[in-house]
Protein backbone atom coordinates (compact mmCIF):
# COMPACT_ATOMS: atom_id res chain seq x y z
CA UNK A 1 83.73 100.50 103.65
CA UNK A 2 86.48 101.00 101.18
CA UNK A 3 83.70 103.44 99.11
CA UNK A 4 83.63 105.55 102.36
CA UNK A 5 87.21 105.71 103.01
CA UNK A 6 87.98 106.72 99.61
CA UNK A 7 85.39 109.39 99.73
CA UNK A 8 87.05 110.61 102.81
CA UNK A 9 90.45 110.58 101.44
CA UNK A 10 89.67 112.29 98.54
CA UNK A 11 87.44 114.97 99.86
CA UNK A 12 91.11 115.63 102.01
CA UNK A 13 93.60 115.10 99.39
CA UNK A 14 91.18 117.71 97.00
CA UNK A 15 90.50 120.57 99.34
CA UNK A 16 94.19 119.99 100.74
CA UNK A 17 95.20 121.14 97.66
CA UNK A 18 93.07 124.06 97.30
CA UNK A 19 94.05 125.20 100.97
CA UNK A 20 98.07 124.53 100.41
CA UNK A 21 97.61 126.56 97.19
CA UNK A 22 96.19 129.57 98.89
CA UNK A 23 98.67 129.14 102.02
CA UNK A 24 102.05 129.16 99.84
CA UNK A 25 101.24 132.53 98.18
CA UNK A 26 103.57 134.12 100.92
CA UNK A 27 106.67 132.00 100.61
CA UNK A 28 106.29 131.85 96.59
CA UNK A 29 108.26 134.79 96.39
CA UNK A 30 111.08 133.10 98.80
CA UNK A 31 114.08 131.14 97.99
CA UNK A 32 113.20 128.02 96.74
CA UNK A 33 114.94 125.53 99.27
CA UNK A 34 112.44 127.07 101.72
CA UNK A 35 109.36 126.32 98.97
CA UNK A 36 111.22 122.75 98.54
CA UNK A 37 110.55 122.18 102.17
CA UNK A 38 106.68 123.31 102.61
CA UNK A 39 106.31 121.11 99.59
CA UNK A 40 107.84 118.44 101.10
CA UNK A 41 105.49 118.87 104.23
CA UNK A 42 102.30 118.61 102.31
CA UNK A 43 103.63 115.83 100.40
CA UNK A 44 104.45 113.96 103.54
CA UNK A 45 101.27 115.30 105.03
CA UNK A 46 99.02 113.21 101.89
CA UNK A 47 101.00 110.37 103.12
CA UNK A 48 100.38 110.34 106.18
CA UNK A 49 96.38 110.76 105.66
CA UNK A 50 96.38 107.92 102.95
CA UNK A 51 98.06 105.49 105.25
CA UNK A 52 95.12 106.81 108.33
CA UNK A 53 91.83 107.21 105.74
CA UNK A 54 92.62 104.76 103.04
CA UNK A 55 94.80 102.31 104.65
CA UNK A 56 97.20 102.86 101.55
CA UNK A 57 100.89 102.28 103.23
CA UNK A 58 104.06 102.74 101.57
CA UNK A 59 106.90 100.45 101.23
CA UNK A 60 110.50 101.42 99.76
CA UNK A 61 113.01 99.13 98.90
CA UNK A 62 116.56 99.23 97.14
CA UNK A 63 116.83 102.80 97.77
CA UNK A 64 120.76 101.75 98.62
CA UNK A 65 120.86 101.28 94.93
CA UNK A 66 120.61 105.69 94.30
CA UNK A 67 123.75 106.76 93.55
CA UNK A 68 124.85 110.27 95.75
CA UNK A 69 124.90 113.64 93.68
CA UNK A 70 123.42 114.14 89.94
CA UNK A 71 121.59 110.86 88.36
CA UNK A 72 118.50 110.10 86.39
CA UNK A 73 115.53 108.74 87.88
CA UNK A 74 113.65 106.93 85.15
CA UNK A 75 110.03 105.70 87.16
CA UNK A 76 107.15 103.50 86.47
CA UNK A 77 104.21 105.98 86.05
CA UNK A 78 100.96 103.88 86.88
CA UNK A 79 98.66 106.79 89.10
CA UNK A 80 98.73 110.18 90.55
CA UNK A 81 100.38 109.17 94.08
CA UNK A 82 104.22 109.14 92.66
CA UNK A 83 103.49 112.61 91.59
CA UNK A 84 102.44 113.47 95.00
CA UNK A 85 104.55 111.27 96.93
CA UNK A 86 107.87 111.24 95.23
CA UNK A 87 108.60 114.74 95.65
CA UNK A 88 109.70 113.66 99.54
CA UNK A 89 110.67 110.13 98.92
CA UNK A 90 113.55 111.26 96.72
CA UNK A 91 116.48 114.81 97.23
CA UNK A 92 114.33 117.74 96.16
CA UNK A 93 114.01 115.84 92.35
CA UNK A 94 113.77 117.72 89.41
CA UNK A 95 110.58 116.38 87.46
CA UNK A 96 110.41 116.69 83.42
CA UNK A 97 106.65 117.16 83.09
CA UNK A 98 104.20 117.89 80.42
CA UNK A 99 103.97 121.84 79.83
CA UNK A 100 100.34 122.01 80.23
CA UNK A 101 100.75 121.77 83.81
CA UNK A 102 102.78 125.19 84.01
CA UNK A 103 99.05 126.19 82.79
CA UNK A 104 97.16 125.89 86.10
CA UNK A 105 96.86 128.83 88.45
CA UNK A 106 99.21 128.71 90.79
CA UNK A 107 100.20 124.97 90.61
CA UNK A 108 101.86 126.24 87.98
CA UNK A 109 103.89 128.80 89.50
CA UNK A 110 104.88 126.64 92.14
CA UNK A 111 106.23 124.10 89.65
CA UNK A 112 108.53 126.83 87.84
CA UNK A 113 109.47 128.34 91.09
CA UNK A 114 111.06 124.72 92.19
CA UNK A 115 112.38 124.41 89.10
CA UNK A 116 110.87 121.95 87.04
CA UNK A 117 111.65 121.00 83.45
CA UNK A 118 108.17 122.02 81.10
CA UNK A 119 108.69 119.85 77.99
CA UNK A 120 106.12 121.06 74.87
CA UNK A 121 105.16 117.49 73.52
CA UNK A 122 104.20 119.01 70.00
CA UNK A 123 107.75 120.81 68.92
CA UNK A 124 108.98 117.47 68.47
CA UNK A 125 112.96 117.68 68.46
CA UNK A 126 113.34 121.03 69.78
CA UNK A 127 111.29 120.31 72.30
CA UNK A 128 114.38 117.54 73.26
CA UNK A 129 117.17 120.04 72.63
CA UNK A 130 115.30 122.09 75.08
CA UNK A 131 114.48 119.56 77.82
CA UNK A 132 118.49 118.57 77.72
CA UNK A 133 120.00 122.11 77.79
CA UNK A 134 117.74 122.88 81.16
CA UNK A 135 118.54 119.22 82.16
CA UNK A 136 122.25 119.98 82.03
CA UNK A 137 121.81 122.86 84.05
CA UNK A 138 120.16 120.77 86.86
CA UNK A 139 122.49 118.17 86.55
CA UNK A 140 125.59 120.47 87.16
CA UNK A 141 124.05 121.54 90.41
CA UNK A 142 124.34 117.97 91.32
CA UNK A 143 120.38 117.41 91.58
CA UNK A 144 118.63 114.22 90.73
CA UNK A 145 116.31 114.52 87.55
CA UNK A 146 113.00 112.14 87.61
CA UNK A 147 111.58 111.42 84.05
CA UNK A 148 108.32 109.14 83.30
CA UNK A 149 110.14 107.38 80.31
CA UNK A 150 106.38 106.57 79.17
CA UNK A 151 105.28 110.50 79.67
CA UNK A 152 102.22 109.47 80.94
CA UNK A 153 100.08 106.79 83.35
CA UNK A 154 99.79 103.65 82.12
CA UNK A 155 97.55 101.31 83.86
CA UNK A 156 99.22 97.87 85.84
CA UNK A 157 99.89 94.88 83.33
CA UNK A 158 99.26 97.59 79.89
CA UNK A 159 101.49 97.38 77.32
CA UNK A 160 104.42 99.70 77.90
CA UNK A 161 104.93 102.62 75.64
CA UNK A 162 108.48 104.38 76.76
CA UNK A 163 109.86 107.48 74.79
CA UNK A 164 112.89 108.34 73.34
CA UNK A 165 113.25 111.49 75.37
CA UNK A 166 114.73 109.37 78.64
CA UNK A 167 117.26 107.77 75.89
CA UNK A 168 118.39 111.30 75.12
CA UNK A 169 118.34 112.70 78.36
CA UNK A 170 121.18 109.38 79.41
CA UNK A 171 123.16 110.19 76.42
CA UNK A 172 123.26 113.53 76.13
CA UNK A 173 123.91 113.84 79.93
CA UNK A 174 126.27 110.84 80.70
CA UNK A 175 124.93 109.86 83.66
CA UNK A 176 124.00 106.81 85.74
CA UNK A 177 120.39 106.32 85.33
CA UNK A 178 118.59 104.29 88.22
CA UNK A 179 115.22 102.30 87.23
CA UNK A 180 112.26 102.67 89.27
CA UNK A 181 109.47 99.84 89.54
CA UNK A 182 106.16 100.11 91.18
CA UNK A 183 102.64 98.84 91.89
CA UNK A 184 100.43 102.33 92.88
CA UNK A 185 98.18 101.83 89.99
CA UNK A 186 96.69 99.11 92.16
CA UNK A 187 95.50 100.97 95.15
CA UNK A 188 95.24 104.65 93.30
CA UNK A 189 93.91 103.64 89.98
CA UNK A 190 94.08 106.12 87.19
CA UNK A 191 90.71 107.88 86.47
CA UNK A 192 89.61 106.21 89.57
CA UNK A 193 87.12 106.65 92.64
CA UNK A 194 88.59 104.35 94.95
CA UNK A 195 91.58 103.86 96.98
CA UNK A 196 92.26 100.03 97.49
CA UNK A 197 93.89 99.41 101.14
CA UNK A 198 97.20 97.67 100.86
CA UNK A 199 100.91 98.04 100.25
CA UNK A 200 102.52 100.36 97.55
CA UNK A 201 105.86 99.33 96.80
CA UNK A 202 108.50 101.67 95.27
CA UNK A 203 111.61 100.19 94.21
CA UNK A 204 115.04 101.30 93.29
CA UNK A 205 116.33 99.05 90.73
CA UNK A 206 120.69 98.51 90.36
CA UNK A 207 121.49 101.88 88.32
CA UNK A 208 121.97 101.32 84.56
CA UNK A 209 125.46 103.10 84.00
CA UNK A 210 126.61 105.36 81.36
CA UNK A 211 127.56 104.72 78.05
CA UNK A 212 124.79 102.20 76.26
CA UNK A 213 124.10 103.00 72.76
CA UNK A 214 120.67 104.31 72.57
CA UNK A 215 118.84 101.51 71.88
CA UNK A 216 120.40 99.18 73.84
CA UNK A 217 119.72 101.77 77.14
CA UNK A 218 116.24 101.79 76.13
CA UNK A 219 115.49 97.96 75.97
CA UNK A 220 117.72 97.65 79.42
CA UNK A 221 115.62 99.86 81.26
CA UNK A 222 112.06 98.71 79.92
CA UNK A 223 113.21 95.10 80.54
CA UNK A 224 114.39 96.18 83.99
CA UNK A 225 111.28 98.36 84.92
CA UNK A 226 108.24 96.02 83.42
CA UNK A 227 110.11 93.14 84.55
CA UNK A 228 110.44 94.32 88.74
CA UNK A 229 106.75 96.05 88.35
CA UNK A 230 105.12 92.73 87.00
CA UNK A 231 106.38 90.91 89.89
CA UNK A 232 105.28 93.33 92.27
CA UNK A 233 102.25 93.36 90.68
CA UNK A 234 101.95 89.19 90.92
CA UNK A 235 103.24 89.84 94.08
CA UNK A 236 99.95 92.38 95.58
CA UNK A 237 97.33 90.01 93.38
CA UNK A 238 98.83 87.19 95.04
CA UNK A 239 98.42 88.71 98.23
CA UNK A 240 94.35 89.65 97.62
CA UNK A 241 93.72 86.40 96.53
């Protein structure tokens, strides 16, 4: 049963994509608040059909801990779903991705069009200086900026691996920075077939504030993010057992 419903849902979530690329070709071209908002309809729309196919429903909690106006989003990245989904959980975010996603047709283009911040892994610090400058930019507009502080999917319970580049971001932009735990990589698995039915959980951790020595902001906010996404990991195992 759970082999068929994750065929279903993925034979929707794939061709969804293909169709929503084709369909925005008219509005790429239009201001982006009105892009923002057809995004935010097929994001909502995967949602809604992993909640009805794959029995995958979502669950938010300490979302009273996001501060109003500019702030850094530093979240847990454990599966493709917070890609997907967090572009309508959270204000129109800002995402600092990998560049090589800039690369696929269309996609792409979308992805500049909305704004988001292309970082070029290999040019090593410039690649930082560059990330920052557009960063600032965003952040002056009063927009929240998500970061993976890992830069990639790591698989629930593996070793974490977080990057300097969120450390540099907090300094060099003086923000609050608010942690962000999860358990997707249990139900949407990274290079994974199936969809597990169950509860995702994405939660909003108290908002490390600015000012930390680098260092000392990094070990605060992989404490505070392995920490919360262990226990909702013990939490979902308990729960299956």
């Amino acid at each position: 049963m759970i082999w068929l419903r994750s065929l279903a849902f993925n034979v929707f979530f794939y061709v969804n994509i293909v169709l929503w690329l084709i369909l925005l070709i008219p509005f790429g071209l239009l201001p982006s608040a009105t892009l923002w908002r057809l995004i935010g309809v097929w994001s909502w729309l995967n949602a809604f059909m992993l909640k009805h196919l794959a029995g995958i429903e979502v669950e938010f909690r300490g979302f009273e801990n996001l501060p109003k106006g500019a702030v850094i989003i530093a979240s847990k990245h454990q599966s493709a779903w917070e890609t997907v989904s967090l572009l309508h959980v959270f204000d129109r975010p800002i995402f600092i991705m990998k560049r090589e996603l800039t690369w696929i047709p269309l996609f792409g283009w979308y992805l500049t069009r909305l704004g988001m911040i292309p970082v070029d892994r290999g040019k090593g610090h410039s690649a930082l200086r560059d990330m920052v400058k557009r960063a600032e930019v965003v952040a002056a507009t009063g927009r929240q900026i998500l970061i993976y502080p890992e830069g990639t999917r790591r698989a629930p319970g593996a070793e974490p691996a977080y990057k300097f580049g969120v450390a540099q971001l907090y300094r060099q932009l003086g923000l609050p920075c608010v942690p962000v735990a999860l358990n997707s990589g249990l139900f949407w698995p990274r290079r994974g077939f199936l969809r597990r039915p169950g509860r995702i959980v994405v939660e909003c951790l108290a908002p490390i504030p600015p000012g930390l020595e680098r260092d000392a902001f990094l070990k605060t906010l992989q404490d505070r993010v392995e920490t919360a996404s262990d226990r909702l990991r013990q939490e979902t195992l308990a729960l299956r057992s």
